[in-house]
Protein backbone atom coordinates (compact mmCIF):
# COMPACT_ATOMS: atom_id res chain seq x y z
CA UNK A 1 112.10 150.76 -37.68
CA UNK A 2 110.57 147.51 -35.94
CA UNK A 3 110.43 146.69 -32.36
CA UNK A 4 109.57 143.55 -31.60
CA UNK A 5 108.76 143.51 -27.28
CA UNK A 6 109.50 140.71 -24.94
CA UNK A 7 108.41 142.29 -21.75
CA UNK A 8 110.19 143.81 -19.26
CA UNK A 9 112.25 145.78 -20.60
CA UNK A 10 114.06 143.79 -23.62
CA UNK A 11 112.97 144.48 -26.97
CA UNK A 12 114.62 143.81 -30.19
CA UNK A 13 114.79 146.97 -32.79
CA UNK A 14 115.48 146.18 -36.09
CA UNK A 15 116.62 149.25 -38.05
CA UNK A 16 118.58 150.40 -41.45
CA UNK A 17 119.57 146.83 -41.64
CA UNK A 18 120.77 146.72 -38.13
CA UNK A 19 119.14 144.44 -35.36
CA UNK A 20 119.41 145.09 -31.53
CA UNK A 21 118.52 143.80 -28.51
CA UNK A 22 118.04 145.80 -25.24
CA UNK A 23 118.33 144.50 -21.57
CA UNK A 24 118.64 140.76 -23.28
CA UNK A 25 115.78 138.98 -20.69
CA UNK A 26 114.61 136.12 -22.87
CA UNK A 27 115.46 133.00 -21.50
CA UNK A 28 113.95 133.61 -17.85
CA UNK A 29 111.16 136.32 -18.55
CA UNK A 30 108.20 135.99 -16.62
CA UNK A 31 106.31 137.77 -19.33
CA UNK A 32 106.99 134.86 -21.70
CA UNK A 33 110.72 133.02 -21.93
CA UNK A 34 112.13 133.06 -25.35
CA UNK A 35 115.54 130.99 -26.54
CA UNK A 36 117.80 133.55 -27.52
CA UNK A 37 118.62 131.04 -30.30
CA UNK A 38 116.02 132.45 -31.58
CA UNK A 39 116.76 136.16 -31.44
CA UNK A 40 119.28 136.62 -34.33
CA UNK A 41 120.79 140.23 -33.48
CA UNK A 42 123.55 141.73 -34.43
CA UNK A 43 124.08 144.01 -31.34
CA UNK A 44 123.38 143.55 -27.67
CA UNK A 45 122.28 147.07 -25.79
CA UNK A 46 122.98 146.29 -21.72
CA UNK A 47 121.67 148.77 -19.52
CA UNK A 48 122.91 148.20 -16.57
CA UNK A 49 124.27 145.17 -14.59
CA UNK A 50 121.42 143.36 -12.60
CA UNK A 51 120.30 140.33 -14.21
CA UNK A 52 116.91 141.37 -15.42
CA UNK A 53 119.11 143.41 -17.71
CA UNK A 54 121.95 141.25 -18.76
CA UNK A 55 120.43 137.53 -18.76
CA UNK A 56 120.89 136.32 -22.05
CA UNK A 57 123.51 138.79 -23.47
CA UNK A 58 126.48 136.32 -23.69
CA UNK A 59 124.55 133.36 -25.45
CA UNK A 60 123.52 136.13 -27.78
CA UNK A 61 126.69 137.31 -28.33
CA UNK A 62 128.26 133.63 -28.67
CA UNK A 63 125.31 132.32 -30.86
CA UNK A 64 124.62 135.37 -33.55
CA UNK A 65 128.46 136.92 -33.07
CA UNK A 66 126.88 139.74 -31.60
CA UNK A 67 128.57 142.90 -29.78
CA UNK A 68 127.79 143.39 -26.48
CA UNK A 69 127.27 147.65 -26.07
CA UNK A 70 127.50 148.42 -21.85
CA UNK A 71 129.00 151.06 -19.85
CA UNK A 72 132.73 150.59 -19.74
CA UNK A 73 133.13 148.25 -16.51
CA UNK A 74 130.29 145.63 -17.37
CA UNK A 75 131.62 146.13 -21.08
CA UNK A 76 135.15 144.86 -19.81
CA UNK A 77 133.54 142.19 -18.06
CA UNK A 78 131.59 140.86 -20.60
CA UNK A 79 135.16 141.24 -22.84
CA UNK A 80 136.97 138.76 -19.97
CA UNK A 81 134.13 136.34 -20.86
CA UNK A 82 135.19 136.17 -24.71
CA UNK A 83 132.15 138.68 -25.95
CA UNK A 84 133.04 141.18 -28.61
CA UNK A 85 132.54 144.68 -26.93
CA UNK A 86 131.46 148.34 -27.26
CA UNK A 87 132.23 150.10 -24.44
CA UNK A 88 130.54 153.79 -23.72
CA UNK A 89 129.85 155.98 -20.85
CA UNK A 90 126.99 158.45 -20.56
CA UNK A 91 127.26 161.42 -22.91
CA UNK A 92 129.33 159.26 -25.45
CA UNK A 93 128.19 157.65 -28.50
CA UNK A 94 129.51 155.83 -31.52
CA UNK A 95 128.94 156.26 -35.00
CA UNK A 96 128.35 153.30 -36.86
CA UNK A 97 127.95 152.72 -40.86
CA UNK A 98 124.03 152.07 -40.26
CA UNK A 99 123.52 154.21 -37.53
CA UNK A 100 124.11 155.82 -34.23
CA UNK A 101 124.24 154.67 -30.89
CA UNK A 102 124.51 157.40 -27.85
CA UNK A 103 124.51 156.53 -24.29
CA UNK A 104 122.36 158.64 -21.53
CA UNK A 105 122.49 158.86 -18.18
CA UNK A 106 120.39 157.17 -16.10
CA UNK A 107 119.93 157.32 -11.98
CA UNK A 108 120.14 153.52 -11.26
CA UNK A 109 122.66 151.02 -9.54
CA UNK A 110 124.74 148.43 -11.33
CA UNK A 111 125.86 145.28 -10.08
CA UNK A 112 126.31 142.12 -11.06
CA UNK A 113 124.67 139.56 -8.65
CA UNK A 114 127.40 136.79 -8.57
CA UNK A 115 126.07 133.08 -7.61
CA UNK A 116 127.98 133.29 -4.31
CA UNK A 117 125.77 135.95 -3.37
CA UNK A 118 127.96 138.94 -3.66
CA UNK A 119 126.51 141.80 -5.46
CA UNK A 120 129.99 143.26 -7.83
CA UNK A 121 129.69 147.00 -8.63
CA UNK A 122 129.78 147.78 -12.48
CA UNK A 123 129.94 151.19 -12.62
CA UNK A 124 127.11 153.47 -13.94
CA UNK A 125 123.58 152.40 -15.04
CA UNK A 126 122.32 153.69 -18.42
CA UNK A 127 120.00 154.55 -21.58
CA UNK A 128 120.60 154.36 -24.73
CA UNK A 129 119.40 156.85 -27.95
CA UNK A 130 119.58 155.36 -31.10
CA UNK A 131 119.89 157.42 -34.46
CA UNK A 132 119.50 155.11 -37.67
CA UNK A 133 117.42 155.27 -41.24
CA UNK A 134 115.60 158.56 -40.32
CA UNK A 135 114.26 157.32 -37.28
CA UNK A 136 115.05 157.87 -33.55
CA UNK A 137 114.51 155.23 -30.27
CA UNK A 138 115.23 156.22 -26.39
CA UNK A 139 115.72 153.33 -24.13
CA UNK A 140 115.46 154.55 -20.99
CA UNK A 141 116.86 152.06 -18.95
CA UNK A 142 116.01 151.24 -15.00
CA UNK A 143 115.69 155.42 -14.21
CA UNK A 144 114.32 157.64 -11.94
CA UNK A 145 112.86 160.98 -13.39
CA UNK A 146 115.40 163.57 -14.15
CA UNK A 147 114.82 166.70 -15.83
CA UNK A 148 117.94 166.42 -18.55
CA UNK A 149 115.53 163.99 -20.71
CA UNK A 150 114.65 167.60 -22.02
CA UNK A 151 117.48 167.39 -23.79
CA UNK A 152 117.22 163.87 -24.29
CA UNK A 153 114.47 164.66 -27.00
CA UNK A 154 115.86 167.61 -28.03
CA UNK A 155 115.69 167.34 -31.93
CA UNK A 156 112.70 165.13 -31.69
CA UNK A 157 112.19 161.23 -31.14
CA UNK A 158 109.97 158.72 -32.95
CA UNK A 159 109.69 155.83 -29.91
CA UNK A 160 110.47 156.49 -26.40
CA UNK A 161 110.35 152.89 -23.66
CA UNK A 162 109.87 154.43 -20.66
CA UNK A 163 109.97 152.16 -16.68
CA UNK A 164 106.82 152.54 -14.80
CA UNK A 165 106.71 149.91 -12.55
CA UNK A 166 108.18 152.34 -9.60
CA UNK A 167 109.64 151.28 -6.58
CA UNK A 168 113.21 150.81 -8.47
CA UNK A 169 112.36 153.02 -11.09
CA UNK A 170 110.09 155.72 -12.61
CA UNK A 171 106.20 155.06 -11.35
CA UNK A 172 103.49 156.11 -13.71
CA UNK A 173 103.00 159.60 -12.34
CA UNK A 174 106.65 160.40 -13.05
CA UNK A 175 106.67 158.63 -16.14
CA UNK A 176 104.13 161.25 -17.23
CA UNK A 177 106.51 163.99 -16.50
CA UNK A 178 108.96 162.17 -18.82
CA UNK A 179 106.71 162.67 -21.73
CA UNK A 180 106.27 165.87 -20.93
CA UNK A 181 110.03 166.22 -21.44
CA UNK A 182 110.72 163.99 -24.16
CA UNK A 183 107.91 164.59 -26.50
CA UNK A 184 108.14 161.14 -28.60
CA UNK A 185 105.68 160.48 -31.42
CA UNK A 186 104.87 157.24 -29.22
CA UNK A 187 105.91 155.97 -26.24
CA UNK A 188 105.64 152.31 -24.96
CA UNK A 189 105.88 151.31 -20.84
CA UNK A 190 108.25 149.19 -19.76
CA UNK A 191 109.88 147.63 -16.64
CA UNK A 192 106.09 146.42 -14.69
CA UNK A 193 104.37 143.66 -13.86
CA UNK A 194 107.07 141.19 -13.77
CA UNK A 195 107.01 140.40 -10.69
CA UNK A 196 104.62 141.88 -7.22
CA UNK A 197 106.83 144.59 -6.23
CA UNK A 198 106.69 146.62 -9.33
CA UNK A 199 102.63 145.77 -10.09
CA UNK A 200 101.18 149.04 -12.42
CA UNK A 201 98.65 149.26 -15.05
CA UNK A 202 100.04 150.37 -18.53
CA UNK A 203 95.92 150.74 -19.60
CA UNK A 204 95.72 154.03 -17.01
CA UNK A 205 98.61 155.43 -17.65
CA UNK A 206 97.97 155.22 -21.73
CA UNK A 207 94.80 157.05 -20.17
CA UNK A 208 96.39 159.59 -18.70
CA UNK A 209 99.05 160.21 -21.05
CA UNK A 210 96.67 160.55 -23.63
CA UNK A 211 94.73 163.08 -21.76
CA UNK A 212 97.92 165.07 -21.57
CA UNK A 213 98.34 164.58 -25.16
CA UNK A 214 100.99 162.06 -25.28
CA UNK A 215 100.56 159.10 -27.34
CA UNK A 216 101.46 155.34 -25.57
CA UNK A 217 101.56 152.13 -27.26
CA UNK A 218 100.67 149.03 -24.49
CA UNK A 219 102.46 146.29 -25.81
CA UNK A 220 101.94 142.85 -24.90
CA UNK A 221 104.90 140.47 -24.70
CA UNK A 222 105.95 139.08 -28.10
CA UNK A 223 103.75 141.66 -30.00
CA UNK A 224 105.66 144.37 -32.84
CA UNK A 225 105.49 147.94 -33.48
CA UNK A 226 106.44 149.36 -37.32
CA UNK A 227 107.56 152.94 -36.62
């Protein structure tokens, strides 16, 4: 398994032959904009709704004839837009011939932020578990703490991206109580220092996770991890 970071929280995995993008931010990331031209990838992962999340997934899916995987009402959006789809809802999952993909619960909105202004409800907000080649990934998604990522990582995990940025999401102290839950072999931050509101330091927390006997990967934006 490879996973190749953008920043934020989009990252591309590429596993058992398999290659997908989460929360497709390329084209407008602070953290360093990428054309998703470039970003062959045979599956887009969509957290949620807001636009951090779901920039780039339709020129993805019209460029590489990618499927678009998002929770049932964003899924059915993105279908009324011409994408190829894979809807899910959390606790469901799909069993593909590489791999699986399982969707998790996450405590989040969802909403698409329309260019009149209006913010459309999509449903739920997500994460996402992936199964594939002997090797396990949890996407958390945008997430508060919740204490059913226990059995999140019940039968072990190789990667966990974890939000720390708080305010919308998980800050670094709770993101240490994930760990504690979800035991990965490695865990990498995501969702911080985009823009002021969700300012953290990735360095500290690797500190303190570390002291707690976690291991956490820092990744800067365009940088890969071989798992």
């Amino acid at each position: 398994m490879r996973l190749t970071y953008f920043g934020h929280s989009c990252c591309l995995v590429e596993v058992a032959g398999a290659r997908l993008v989460f929360d497709p931010y390329l084209s407008e990331n602070p953290h360093g904009r990428v054309a998703p031209a470039a970003v062959p990838c045979d599956y887009v992962l969509c957290s949620h709704a807001h636009e951090d999340h779901t920039c780039d997934a339709l020129d993805l899916a019209r460029l590489h004839g990618a499927t678009i995987v998002a929770p049932y009402e964003l899924a059915e959006y993105f279908a009324g837009q011409g994408a190829r789809t894979l809807d899910l809802m959390p606790g469901g999952g799909v069993d593909l011939p590489w791999g699986r993909i399982q969707m998790t619960p996450a405590i989040h909105s969802s909403a698409l932020e329309l260019p009149n202004g209006e913010n459309r409800a999509m449903g739920v907000a997500s994460g996402y578990l992936i199964r594939a080649g002997g090797r396990s990934l949890y996407h958390a998604g945008d997430t508060a703490l919740f204490s059913d990522m226990g059995l999140i990582g019940r039968g072990g995990l190789d990667v966990a991206l974890l939000p720390i940025g708080d305010r919308y999401t998980m800050g670094p102290a709770d993101a240490l109580t994930a760990l504690d839950f979800l035991r990965p072999k490695v865990a990498v931050p995501i969702h911080y220092n985009t823009h002021d509101k969700i300012l953290a330091d990735p360095h500290a927390f690797a500190a303190r996770a570390a002291t707690a006997g976690h291991a956490v990967r820092v990744m800067a934006a365009g940088t890969r991890l071989d798992v």
